[in-house]
N, C-alpha and C. Protein backbone atom coordinates (compact mmCIF):
# COMPACT_ATOMS: atom_id res chain seq x y z
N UNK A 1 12.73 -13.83 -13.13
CA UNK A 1 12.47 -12.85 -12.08
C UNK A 1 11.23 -13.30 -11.32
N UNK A 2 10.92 -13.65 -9.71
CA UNK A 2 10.49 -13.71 -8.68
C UNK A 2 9.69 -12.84 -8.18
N UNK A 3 10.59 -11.96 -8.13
CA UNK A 3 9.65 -10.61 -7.55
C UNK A 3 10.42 -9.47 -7.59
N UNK A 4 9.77 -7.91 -7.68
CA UNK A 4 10.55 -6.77 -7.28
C UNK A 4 10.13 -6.43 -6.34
N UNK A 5 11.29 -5.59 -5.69
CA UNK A 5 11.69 -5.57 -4.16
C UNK A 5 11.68 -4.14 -3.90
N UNK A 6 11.10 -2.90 -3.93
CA UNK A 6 12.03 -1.76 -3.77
C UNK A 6 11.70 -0.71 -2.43
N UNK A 7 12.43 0.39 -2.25
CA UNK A 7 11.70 1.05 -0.93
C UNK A 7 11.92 2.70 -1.43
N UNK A 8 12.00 3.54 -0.69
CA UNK A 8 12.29 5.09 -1.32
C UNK A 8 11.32 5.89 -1.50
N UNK A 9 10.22 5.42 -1.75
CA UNK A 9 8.93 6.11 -1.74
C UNK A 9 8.56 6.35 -0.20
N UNK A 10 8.97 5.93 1.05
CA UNK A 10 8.69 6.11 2.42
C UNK A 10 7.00 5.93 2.52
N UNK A 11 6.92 4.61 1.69
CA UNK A 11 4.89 4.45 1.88
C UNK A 11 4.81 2.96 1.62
N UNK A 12 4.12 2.70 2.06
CA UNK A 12 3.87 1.34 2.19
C UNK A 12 2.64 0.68 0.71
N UNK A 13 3.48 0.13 -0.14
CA UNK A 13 2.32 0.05 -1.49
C UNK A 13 3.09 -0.77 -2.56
N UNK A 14 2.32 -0.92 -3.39
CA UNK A 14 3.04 -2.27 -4.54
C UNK A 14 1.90 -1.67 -5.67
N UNK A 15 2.47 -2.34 -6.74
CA UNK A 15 2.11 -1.89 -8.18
C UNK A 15 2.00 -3.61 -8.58
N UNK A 16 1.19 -3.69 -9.67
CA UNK A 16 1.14 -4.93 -10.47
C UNK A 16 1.08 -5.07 -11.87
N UNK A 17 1.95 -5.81 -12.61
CA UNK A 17 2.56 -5.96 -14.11
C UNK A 17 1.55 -6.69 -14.47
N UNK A 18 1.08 -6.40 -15.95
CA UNK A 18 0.23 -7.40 -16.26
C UNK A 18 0.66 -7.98 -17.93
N UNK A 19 0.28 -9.52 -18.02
CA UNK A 19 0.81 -9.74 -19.39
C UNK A 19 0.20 -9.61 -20.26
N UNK A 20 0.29 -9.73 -21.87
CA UNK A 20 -0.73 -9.04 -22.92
C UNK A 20 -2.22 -9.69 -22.78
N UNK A 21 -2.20 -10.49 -22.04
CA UNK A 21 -3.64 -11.27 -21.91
C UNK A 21 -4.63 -10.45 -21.01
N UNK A 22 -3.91 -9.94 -20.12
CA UNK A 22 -4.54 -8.76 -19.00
C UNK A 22 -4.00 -9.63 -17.49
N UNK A 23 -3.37 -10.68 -18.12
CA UNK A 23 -3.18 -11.83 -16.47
C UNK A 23 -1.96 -10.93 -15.16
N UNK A 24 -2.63 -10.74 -14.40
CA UNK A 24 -1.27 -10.51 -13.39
C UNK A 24 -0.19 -11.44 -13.47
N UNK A 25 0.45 -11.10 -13.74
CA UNK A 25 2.46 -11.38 -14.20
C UNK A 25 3.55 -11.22 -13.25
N UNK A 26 3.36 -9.88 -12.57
CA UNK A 26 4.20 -9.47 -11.70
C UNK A 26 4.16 -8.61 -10.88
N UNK A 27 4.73 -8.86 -9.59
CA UNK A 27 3.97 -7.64 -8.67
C UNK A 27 5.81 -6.93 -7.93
N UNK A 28 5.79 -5.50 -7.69
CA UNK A 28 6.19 -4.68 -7.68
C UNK A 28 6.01 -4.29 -5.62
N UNK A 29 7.09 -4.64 -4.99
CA UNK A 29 6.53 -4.12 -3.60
C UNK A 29 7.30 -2.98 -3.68
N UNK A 30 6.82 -2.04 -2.83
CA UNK A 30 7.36 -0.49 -1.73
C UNK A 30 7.39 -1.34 -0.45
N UNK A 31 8.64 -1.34 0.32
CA UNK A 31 8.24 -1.04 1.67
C UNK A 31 8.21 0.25 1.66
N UNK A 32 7.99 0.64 3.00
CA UNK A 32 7.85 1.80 3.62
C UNK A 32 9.54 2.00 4.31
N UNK A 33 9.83 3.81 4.68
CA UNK A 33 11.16 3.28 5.23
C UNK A 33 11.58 3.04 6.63
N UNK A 34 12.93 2.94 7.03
CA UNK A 34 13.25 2.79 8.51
C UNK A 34 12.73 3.76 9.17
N UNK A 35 13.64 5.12 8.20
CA UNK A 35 13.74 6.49 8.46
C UNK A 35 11.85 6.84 8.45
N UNK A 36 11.80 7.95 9.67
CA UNK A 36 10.61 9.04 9.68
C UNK A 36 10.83 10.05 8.81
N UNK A 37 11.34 10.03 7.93
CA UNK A 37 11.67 11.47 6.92
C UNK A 37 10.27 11.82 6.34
N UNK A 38 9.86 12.81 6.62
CA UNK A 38 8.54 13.54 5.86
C UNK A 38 9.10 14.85 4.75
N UNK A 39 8.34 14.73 3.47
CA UNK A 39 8.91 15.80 2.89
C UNK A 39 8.20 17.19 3.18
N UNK A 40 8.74 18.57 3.38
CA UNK A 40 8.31 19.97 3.31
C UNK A 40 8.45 20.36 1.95
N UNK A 41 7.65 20.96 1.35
CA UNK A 41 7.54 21.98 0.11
C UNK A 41 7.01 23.27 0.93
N UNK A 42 6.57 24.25 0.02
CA UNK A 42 6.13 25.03 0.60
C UNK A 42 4.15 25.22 1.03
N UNK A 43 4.14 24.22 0.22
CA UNK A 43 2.30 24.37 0.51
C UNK A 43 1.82 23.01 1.20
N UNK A 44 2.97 22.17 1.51
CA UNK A 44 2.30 20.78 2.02
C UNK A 44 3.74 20.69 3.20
N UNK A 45 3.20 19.30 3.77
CA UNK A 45 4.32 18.31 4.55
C UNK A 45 3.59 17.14 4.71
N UNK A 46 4.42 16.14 4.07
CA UNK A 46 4.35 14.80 4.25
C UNK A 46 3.80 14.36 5.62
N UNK A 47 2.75 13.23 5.09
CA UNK A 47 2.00 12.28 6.30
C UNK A 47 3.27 12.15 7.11
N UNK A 48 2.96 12.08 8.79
CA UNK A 48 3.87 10.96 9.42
C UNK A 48 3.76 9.53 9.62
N UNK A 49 4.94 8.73 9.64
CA UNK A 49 4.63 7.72 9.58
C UNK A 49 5.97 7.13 10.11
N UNK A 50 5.64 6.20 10.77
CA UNK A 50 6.43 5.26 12.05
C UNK A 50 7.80 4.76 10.66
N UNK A 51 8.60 4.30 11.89
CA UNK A 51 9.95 3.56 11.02
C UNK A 51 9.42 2.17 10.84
N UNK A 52 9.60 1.40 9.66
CA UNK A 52 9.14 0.02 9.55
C UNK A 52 10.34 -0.84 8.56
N UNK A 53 9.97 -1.98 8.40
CA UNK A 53 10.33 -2.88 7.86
C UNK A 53 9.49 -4.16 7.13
N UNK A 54 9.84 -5.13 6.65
CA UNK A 54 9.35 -6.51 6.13
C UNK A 54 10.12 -7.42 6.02
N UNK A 55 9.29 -8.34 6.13
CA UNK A 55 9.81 -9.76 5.69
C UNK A 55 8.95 -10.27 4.69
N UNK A 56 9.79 -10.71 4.02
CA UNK A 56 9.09 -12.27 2.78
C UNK A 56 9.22 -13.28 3.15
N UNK A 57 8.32 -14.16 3.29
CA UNK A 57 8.34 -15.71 3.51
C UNK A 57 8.01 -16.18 2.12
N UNK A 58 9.41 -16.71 1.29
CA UNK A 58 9.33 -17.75 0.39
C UNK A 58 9.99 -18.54 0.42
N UNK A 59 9.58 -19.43 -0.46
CA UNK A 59 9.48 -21.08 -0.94
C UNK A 59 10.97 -21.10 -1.30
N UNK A 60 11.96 -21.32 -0.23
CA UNK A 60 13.34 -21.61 -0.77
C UNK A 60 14.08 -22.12 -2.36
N UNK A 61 12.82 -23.40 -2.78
CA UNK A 61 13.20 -23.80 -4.11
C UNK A 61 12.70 -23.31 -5.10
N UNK A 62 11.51 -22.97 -5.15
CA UNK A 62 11.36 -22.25 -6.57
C UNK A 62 11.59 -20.83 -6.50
N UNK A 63 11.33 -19.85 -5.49
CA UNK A 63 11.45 -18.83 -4.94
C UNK A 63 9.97 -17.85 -5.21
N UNK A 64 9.24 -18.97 -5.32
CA UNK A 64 7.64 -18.55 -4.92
C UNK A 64 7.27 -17.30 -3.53
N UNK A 65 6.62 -16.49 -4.26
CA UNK A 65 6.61 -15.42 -2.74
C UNK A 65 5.12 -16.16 -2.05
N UNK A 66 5.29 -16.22 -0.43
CA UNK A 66 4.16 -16.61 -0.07
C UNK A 66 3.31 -15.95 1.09
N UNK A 67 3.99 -15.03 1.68
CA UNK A 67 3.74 -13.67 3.04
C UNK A 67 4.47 -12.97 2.76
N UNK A 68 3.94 -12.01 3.39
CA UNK A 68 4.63 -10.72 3.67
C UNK A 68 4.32 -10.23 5.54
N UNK A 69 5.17 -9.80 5.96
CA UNK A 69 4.61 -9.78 7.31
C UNK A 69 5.47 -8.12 7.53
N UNK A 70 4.67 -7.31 7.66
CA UNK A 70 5.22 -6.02 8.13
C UNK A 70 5.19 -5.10 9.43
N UNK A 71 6.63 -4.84 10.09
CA UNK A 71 6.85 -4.36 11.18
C UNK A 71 6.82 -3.07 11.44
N UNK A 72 6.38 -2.31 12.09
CA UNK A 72 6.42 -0.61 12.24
C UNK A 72 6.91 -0.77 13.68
N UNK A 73 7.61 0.73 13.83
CA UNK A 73 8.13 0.91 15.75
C UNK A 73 6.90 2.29 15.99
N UNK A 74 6.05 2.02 16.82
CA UNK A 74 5.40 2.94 17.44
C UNK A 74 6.59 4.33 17.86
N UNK A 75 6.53 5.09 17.03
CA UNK A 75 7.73 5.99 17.63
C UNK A 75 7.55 7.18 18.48
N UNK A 76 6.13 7.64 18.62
CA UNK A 76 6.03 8.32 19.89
C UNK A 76 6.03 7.32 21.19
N UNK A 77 5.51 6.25 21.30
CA UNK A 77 5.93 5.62 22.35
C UNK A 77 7.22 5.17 22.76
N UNK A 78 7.86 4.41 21.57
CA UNK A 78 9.28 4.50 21.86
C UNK A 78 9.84 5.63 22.26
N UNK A 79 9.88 6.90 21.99
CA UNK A 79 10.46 7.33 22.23
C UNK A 79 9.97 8.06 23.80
N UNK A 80 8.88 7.80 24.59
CA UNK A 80 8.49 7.93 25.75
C UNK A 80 8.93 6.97 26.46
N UNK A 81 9.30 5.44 26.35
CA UNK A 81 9.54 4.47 26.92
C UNK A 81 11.46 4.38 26.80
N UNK A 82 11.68 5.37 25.65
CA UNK A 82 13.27 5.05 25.93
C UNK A 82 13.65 4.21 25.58
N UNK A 83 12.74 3.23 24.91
CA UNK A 83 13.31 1.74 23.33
C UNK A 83 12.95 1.75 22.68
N UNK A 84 12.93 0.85 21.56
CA UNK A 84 11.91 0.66 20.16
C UNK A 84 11.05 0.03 21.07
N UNK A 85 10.05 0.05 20.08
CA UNK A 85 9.14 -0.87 20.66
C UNK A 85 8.18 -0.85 19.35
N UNK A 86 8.69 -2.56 18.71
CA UNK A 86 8.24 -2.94 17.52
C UNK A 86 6.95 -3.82 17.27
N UNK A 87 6.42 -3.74 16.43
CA UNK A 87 5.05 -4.13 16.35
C UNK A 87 4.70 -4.82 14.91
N UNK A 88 4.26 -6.03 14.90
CA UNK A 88 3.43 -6.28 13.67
C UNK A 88 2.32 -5.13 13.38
N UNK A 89 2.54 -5.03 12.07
CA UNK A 89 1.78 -3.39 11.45
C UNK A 89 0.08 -4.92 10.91
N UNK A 90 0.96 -5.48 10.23
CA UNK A 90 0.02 -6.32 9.30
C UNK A 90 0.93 -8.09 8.62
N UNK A 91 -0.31 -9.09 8.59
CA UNK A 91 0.64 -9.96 7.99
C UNK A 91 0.08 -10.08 6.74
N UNK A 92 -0.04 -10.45 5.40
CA UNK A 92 -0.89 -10.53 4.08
C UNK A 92 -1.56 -11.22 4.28
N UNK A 93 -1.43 -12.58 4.38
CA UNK A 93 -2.33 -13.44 4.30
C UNK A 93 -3.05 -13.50 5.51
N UNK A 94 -3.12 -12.79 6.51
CA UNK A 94 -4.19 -12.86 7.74
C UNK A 94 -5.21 -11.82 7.38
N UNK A 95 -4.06 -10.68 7.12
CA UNK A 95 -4.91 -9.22 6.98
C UNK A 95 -5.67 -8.58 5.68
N UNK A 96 -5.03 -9.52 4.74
CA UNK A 96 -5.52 -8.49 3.47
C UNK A 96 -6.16 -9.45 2.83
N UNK A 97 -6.88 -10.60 3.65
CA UNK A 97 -7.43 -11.75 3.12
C UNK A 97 -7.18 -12.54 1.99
N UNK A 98 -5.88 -12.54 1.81
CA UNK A 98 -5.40 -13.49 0.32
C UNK A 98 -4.95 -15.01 0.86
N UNK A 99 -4.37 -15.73 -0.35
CA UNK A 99 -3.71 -16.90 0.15
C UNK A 99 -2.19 -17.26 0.45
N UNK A 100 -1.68 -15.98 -0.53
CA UNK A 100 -0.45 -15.37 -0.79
C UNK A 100 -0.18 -14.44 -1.22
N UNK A 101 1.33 -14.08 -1.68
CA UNK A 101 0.97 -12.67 -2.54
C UNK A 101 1.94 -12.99 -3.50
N UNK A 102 0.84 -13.44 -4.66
CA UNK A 102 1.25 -14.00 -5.52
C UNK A 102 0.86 -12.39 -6.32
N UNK A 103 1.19 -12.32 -8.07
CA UNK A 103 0.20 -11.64 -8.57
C UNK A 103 -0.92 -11.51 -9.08
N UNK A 104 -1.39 -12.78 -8.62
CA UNK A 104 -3.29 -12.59 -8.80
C UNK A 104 -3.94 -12.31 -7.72
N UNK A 105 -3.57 -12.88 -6.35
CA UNK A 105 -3.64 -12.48 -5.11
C UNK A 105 -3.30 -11.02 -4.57
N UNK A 106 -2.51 -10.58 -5.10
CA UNK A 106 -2.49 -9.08 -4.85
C UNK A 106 -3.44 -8.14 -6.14
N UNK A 107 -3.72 -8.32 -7.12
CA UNK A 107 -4.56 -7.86 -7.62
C UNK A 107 -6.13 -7.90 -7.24
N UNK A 108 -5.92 -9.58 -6.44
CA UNK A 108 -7.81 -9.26 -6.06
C UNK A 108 -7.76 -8.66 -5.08
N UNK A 109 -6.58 -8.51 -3.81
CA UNK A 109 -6.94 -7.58 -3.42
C UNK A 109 -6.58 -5.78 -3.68
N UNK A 110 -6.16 -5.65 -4.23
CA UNK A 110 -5.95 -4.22 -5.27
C UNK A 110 -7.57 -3.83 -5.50
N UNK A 111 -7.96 -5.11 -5.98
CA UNK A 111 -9.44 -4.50 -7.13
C UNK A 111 -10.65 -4.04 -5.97
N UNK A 112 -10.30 -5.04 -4.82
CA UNK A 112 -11.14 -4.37 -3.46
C UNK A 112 -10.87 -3.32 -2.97
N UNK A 113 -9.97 -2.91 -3.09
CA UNK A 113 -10.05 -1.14 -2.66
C UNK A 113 -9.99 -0.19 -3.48
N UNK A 114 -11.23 -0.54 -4.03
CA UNK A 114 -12.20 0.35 -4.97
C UNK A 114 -13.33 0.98 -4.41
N UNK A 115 -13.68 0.52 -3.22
CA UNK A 115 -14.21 1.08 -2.73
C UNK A 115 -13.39 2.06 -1.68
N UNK A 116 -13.97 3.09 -1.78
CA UNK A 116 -12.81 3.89 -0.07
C UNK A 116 -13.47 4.05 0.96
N UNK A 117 -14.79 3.08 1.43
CA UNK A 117 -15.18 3.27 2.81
C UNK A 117 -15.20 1.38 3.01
N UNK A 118 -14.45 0.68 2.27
CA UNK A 118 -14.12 -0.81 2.53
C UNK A 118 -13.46 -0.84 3.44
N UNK A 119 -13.55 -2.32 3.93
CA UNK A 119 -11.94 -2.22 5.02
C UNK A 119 -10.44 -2.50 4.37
N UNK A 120 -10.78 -2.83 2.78
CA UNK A 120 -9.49 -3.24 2.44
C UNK A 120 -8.57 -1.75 2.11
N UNK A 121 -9.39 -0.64 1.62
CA UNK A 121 -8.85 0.69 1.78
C UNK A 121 -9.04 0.86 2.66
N UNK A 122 -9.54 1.02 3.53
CA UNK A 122 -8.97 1.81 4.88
C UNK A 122 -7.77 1.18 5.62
N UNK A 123 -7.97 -0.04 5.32
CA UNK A 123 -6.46 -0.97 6.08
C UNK A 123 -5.34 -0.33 5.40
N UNK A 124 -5.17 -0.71 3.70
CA UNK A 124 -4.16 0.16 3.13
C UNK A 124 -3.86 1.47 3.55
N UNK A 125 -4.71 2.45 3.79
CA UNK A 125 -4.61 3.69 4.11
C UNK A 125 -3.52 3.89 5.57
N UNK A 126 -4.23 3.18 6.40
CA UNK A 126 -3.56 3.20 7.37
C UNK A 126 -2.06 2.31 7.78
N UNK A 127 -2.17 1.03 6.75
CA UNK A 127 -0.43 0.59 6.55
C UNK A 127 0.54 1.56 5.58
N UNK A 128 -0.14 2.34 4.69
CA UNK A 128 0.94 3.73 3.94
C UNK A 128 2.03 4.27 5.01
N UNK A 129 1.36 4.38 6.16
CA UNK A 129 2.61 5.24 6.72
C UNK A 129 2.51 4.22 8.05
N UNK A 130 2.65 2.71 8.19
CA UNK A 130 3.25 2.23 9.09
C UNK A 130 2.28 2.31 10.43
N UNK A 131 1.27 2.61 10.34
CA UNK A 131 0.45 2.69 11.37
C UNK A 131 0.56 4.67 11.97
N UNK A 132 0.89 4.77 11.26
CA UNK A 132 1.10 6.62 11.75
C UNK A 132 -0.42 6.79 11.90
N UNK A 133 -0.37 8.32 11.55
CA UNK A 133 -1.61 9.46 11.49
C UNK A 133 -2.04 8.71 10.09
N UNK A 134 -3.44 8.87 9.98
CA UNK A 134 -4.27 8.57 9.04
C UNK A 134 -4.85 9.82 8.42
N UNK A 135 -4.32 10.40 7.25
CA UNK A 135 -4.63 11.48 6.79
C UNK A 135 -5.99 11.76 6.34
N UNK A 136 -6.92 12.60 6.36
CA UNK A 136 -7.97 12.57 4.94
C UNK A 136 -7.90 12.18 3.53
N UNK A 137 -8.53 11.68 3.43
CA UNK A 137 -8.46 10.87 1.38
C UNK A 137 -9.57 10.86 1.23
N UNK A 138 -10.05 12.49 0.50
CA UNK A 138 -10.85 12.78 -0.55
C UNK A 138 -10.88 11.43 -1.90
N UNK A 139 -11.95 12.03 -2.70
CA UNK A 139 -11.88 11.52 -4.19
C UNK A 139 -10.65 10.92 -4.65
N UNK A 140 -9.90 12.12 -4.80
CA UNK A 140 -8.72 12.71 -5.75
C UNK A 140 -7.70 11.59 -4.80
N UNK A 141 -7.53 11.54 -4.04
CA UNK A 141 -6.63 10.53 -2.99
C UNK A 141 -6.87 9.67 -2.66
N UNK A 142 -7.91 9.34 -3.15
CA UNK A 142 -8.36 7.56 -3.35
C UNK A 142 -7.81 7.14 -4.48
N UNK A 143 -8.31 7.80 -5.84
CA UNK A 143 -8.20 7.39 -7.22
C UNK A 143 -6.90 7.90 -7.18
N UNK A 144 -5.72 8.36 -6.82
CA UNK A 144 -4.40 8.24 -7.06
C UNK A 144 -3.82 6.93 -6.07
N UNK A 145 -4.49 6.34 -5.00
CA UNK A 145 -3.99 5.12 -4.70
C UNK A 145 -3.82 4.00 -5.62
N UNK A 146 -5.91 3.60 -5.68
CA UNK A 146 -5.95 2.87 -6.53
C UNK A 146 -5.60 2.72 -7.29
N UNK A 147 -5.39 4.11 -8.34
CA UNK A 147 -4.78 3.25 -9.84
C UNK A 147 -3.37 3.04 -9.88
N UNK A 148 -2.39 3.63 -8.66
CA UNK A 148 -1.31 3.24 -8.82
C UNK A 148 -0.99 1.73 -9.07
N UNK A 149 -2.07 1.17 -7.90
CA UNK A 149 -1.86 -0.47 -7.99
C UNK A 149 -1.63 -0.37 -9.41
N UNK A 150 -2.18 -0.24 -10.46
CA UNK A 150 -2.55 -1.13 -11.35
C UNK A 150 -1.79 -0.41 -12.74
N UNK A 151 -1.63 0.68 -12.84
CA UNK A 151 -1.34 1.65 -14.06
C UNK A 151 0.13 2.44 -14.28
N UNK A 152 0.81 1.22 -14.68
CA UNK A 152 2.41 2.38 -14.51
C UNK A 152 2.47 3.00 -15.82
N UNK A 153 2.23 3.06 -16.64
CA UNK A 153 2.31 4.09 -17.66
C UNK A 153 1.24 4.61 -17.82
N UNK A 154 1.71 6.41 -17.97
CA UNK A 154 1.56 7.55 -17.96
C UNK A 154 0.31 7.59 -18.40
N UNK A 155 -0.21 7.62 -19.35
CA UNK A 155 -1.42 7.51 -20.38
C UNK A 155 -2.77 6.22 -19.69
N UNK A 156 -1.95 5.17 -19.30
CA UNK A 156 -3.06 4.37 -18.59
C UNK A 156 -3.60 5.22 -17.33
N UNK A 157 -2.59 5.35 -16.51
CA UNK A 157 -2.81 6.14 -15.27
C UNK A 157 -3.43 7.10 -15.36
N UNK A 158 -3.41 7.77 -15.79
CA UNK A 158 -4.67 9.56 -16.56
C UNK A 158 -6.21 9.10 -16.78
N UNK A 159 -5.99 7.77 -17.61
CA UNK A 159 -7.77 7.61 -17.82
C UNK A 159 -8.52 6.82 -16.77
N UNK A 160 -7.46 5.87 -15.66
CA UNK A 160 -7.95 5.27 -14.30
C UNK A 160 -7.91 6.13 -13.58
N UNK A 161 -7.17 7.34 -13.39
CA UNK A 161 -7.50 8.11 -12.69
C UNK A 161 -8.74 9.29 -12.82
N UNK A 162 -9.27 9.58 -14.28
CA UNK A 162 -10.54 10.04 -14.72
C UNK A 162 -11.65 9.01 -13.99
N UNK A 163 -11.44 7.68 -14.36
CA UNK A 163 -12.75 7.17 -14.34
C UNK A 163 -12.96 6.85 -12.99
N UNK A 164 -11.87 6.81 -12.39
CA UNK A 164 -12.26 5.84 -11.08
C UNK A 164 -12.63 7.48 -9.78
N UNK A 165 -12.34 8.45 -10.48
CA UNK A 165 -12.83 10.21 -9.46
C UNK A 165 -13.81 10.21 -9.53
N UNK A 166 -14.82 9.39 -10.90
CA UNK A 166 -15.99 9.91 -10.94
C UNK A 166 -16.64 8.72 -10.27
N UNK A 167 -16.21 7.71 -10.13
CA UNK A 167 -16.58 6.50 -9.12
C UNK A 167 -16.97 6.75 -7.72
N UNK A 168 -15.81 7.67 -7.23
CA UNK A 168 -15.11 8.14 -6.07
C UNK A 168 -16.04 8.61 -5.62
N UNK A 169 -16.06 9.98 -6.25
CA UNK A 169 -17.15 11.12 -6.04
C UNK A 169 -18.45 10.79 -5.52
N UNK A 170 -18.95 9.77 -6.93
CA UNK A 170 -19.94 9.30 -5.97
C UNK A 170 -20.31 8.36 -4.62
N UNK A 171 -19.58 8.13 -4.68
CA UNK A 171 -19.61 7.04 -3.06
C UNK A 171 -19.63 8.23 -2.26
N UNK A 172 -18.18 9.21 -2.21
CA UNK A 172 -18.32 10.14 -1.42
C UNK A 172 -19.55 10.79 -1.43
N UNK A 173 -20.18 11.68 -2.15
CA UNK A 173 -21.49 11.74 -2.26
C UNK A 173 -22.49 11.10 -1.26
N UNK A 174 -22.22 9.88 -1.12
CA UNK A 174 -23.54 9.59 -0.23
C UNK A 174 -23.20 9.38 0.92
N UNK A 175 -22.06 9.62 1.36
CA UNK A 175 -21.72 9.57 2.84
C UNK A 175 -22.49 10.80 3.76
N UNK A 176 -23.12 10.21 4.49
CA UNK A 176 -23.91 11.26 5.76
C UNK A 176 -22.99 11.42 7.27
């Protein structure tokens, strides 16, 4: 296995496998979707966020992943102009300063948006929904980004998400 591929979450984000050594192993993409579907409950509604897509640029023979280059359609303009009108959102290796997106390369940059007034979180923030509206992200909505990168079971995810609020907090804290 190469890589996982998946979409359905309508957010733009990846998770990373790690092997018993702690080494990044495997990385996990979300695109984001075509569809603008936002969810309603009764106490919230989903960010908006433009229709998008991706591409992978890999290595035909081994099937090495080596870019990612992601497209969003400006959809209030399109839909003022009466076409799509498609746009590079972001490419990896220009934007998120790696060499590829391998899984050590996506973990170093994972481990940089630990901070939430970096540019590597705020870039993420704003590729989640395709270049849409950029929501507020408190504490609590930082440290549920971050540790997604990194924590797919249940029990890991609970104590990265403890430690990294009280991280949070304080940064937030000193913002004037």
């Amino acid at each position: 296995i190469i890589g996982l591929h998946f979409g359905h979450e309508h957010a733009d984000t990846f998770r990373i496998f790690y092997d018993h050594s702690g080494r990044p192993e495997m990385t996990l993409y979300v695109a984001p979707s075509v569809t603008p579907w936002r969810y309603k409950i009764p106490s919230a509604t989903g960010p908006k966020h433009n229709p998008s897509f991706r591409l992978i640029k890999y290595d035909r023979t081994t099937g090495r992943h080596l870019d990612l280059v992601q497209y969003y359609m400006d959809l209030p303009e399109s839909n003022k102009q009466g076409r799509p009108i498609w746009s590079i959102a972001y490419t990896a290796t220009k934007d998120m300063g790696v060499p590829d997106i391998s899984p050590a390369s996506m973990d170093g940059f994972a481990t940089r948006t630990k901070n939430p007034n970096g540019p590597e979180f705020q870039n993420h923030l704003r590729w989640r929904n395709a270049n849409a509206e950029v929501m507020p992200c408190d504490a609590l909505c930082h440290s549920l980004i971050f540790c997604n990168f990194f924590k797919v079971h249940d029990h890991d995810f609970k104590t990265c998400l403890r430690d990294t609020q009280h991280y949070t907090a304080s940064i937030f804290g000193k913002r004037k």
